[in-house]
N, C-alpha and C. Protein backbone atom coordinates (compact mmCIF):
# COMPACT_ATOMS: atom_id res chain seq x y z
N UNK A 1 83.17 113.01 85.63
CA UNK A 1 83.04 112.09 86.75
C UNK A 1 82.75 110.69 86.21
N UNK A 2 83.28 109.59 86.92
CA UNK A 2 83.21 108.29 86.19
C UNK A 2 82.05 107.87 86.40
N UNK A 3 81.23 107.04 86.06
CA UNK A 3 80.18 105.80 85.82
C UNK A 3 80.61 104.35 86.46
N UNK A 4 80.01 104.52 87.97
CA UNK A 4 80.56 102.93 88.34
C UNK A 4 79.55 101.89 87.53
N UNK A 5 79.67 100.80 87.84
CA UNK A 5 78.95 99.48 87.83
C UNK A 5 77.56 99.61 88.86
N UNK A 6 76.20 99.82 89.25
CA UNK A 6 75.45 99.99 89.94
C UNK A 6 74.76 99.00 89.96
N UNK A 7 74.29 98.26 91.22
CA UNK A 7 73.02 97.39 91.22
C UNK A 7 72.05 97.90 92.08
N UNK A 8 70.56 97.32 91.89
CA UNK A 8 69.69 98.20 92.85
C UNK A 8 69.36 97.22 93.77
N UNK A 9 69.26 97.68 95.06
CA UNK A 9 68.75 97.20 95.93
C UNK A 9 67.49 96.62 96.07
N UNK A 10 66.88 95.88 97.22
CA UNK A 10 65.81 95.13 97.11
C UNK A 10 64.53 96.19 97.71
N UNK A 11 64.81 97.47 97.57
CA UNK A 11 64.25 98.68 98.25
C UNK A 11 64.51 99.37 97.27
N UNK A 12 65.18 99.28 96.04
CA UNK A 12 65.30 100.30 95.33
C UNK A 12 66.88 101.44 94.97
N UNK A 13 67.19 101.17 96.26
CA UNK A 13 68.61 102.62 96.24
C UNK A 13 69.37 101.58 95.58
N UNK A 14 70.41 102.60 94.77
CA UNK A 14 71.72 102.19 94.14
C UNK A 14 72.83 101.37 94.87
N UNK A 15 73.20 100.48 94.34
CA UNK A 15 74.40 100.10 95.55
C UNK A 15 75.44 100.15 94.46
N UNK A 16 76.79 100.93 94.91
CA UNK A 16 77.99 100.33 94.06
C UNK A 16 79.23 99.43 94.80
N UNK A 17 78.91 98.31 93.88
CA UNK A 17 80.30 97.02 94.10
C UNK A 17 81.27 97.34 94.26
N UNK A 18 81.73 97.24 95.71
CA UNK A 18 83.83 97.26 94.95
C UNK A 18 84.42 96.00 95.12
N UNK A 19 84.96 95.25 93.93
CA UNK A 19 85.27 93.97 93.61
C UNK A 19 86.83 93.89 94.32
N UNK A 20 87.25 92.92 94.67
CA UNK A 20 88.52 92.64 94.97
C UNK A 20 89.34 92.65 93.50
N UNK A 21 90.48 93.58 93.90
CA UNK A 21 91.39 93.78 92.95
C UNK A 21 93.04 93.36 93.14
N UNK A 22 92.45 92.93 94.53
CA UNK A 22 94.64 92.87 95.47
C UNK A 22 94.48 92.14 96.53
N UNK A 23 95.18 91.12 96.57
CA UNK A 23 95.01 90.08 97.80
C UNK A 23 96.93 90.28 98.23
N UNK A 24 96.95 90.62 99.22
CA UNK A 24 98.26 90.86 100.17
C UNK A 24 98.75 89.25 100.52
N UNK A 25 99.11 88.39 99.96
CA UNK A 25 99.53 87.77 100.63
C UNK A 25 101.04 87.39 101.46
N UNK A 26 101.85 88.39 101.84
CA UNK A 26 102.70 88.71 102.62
C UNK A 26 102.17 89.17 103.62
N UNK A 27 100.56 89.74 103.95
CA UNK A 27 99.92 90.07 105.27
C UNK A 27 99.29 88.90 105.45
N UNK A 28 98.98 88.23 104.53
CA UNK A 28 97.75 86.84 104.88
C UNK A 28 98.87 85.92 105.78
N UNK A 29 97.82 85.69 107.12
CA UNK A 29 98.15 84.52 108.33
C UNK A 29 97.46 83.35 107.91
N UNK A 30 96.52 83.29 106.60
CA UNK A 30 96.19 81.88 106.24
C UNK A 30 95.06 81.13 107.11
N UNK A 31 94.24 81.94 107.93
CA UNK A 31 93.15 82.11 108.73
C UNK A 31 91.84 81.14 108.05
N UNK A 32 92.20 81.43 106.83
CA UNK A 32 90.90 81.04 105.53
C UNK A 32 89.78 81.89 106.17
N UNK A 33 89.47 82.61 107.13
CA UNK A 33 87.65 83.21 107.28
C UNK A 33 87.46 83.84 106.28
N UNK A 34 88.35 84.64 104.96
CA UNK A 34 87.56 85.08 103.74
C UNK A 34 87.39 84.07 102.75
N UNK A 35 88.28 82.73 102.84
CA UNK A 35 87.66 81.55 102.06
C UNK A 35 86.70 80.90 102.44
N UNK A 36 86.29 81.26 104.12
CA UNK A 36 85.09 80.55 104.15
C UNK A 36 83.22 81.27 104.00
N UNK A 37 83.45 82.57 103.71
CA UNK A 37 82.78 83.68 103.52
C UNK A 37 82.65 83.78 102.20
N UNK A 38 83.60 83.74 101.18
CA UNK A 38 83.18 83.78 99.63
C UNK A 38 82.13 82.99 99.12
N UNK A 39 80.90 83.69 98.52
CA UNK A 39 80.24 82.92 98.19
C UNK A 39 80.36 82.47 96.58
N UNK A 40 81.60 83.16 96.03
CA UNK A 40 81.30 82.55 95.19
C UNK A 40 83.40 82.21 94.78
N UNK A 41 84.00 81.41 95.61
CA UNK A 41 85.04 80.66 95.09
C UNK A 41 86.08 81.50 94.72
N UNK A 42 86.42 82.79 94.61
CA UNK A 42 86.89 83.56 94.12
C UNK A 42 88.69 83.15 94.85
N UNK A 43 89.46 82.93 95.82
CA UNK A 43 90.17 82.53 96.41
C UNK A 43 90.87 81.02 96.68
N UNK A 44 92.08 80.58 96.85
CA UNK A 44 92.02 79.88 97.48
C UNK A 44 93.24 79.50 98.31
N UNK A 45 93.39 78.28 99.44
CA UNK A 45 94.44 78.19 100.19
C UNK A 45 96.04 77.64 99.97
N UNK A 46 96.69 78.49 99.42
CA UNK A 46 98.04 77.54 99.34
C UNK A 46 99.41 77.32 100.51
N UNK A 47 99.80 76.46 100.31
CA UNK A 47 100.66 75.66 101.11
C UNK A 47 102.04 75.93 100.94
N UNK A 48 102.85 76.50 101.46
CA UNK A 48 104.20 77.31 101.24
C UNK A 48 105.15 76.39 102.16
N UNK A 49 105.87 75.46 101.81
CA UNK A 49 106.58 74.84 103.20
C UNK A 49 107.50 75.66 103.13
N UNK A 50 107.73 75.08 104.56
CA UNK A 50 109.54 75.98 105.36
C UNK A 50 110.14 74.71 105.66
N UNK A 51 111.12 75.06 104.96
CA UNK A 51 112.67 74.19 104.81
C UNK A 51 113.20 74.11 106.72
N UNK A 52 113.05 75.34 107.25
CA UNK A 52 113.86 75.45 108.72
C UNK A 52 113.53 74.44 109.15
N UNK A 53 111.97 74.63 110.07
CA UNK A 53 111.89 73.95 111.21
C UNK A 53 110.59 73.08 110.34
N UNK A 54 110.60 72.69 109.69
CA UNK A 54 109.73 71.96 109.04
C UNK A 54 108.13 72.16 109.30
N UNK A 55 107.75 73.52 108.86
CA UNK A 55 106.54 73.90 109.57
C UNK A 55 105.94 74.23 107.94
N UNK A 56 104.63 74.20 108.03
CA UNK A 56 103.86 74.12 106.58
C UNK A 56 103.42 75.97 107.41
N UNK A 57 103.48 76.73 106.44
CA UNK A 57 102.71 77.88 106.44
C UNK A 57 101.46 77.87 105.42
N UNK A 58 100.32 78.59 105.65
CA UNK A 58 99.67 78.58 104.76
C UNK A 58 99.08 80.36 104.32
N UNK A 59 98.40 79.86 103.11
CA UNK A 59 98.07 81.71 102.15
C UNK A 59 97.12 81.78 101.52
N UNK A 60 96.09 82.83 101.71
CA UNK A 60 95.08 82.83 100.16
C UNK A 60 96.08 83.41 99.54
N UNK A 61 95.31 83.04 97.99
CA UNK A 61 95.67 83.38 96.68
C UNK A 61 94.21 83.89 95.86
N UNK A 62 94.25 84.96 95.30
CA UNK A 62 93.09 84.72 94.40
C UNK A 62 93.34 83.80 93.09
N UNK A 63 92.38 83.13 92.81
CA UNK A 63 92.13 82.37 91.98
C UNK A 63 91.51 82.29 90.61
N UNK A 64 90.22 83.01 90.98
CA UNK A 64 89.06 83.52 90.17
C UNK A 64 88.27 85.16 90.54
N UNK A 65 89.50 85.79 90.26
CA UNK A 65 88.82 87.43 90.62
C UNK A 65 87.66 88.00 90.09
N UNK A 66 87.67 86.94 88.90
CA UNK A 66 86.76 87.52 88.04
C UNK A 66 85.59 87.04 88.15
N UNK A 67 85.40 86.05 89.22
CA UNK A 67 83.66 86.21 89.82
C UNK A 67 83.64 86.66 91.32
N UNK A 68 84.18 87.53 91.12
CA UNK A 68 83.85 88.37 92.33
C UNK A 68 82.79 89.24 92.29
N UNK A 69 81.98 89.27 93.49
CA UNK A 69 80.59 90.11 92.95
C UNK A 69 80.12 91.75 93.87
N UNK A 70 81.56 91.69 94.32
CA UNK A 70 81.51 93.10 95.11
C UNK A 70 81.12 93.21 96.25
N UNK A 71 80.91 92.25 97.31
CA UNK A 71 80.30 91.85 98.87
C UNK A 71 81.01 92.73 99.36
N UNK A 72 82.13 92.41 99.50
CA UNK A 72 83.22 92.63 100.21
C UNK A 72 83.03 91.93 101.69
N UNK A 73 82.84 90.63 101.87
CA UNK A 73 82.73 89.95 103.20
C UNK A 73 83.95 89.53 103.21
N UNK A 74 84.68 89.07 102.08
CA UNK A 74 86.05 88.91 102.77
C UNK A 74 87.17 89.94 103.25
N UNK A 75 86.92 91.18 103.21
CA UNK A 75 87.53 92.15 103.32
C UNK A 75 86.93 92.33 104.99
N UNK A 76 85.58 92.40 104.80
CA UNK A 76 85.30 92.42 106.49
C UNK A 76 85.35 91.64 107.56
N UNK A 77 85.79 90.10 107.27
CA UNK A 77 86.34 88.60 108.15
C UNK A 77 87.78 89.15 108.33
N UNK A 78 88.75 89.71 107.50
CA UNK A 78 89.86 89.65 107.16
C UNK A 78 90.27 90.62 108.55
N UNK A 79 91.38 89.38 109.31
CA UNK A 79 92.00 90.29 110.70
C UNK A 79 93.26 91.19 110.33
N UNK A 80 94.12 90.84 109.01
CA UNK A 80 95.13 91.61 108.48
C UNK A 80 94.99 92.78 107.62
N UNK A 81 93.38 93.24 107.21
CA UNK A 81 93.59 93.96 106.03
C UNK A 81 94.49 93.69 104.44
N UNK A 82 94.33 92.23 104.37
CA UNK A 82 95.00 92.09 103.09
C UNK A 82 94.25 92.37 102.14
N UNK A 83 93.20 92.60 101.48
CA UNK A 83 92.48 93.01 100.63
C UNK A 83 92.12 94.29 100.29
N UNK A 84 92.49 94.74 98.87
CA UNK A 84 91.89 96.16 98.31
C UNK A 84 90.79 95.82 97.57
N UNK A 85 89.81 96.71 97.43
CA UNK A 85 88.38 96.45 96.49
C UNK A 85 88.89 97.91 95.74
N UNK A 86 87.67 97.91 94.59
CA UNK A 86 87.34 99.34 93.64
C UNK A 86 86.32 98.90 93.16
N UNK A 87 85.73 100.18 93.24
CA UNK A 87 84.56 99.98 92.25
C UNK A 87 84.90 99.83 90.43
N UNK A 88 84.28 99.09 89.92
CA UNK A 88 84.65 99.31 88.48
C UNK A 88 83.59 100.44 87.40
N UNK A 89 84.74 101.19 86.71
CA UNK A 89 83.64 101.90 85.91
C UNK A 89 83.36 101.23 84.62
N UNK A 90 82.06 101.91 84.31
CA UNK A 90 81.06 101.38 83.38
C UNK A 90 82.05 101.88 82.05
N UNK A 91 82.05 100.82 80.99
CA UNK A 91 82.67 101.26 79.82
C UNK A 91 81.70 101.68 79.16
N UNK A 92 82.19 102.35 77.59
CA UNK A 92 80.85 103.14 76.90
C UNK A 92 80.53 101.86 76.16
N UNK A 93 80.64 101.04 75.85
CA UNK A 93 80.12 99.75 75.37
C UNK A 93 78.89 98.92 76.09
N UNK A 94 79.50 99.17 76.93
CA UNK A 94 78.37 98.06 78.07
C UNK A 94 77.30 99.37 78.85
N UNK A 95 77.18 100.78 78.27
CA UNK A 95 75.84 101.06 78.45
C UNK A 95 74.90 100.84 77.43
């Protein structure tokens, strides 16, 4: 059985992180409520124009996955479900 990543709570119990690993942006409506919920920058908004009718669409992108700290608040703002999390397991190095 694997070894996640564990932090302890301010009570004590285990909590395990699941970090963002997959940002959908073919589901992202460009809403930003998980860019405005990250507390720590991990995302950000890009600007896709359309040639047709001259309309700017917009998209998260992740940016910086790698300070992601396992909230998962943008997964719970998020009206499309574009986001997958996982927990990460512990390597035998870093016990």
């Amino acid at each position: 059985m694997p070894e996640y990543i564990t932090y302890k709570t301010k009570c004590g119990h285990d909590f395990i992180p699941e970090f963002v690993m997959f940002l959908d942006s073919k589901k992202c409506i460009g809403c930003g409520r998980c860019y405005k919920v990250c507390p720590q920058n991990v995302m950000d908004l890009k600007v896709m124009e359309e040639d047709d009718e001259d309309i700017d669409c917009t998209y998260m992108v992740l940016v910086n996955d790698h300070l992601c700290i396992g909230c998962k608040a943008c997964q719970k703002v998020c009206p499309k479900g574009c986001f997958v999390h996982k927990p990460l397991e512990v390597k035998n190095d870093q016990i």
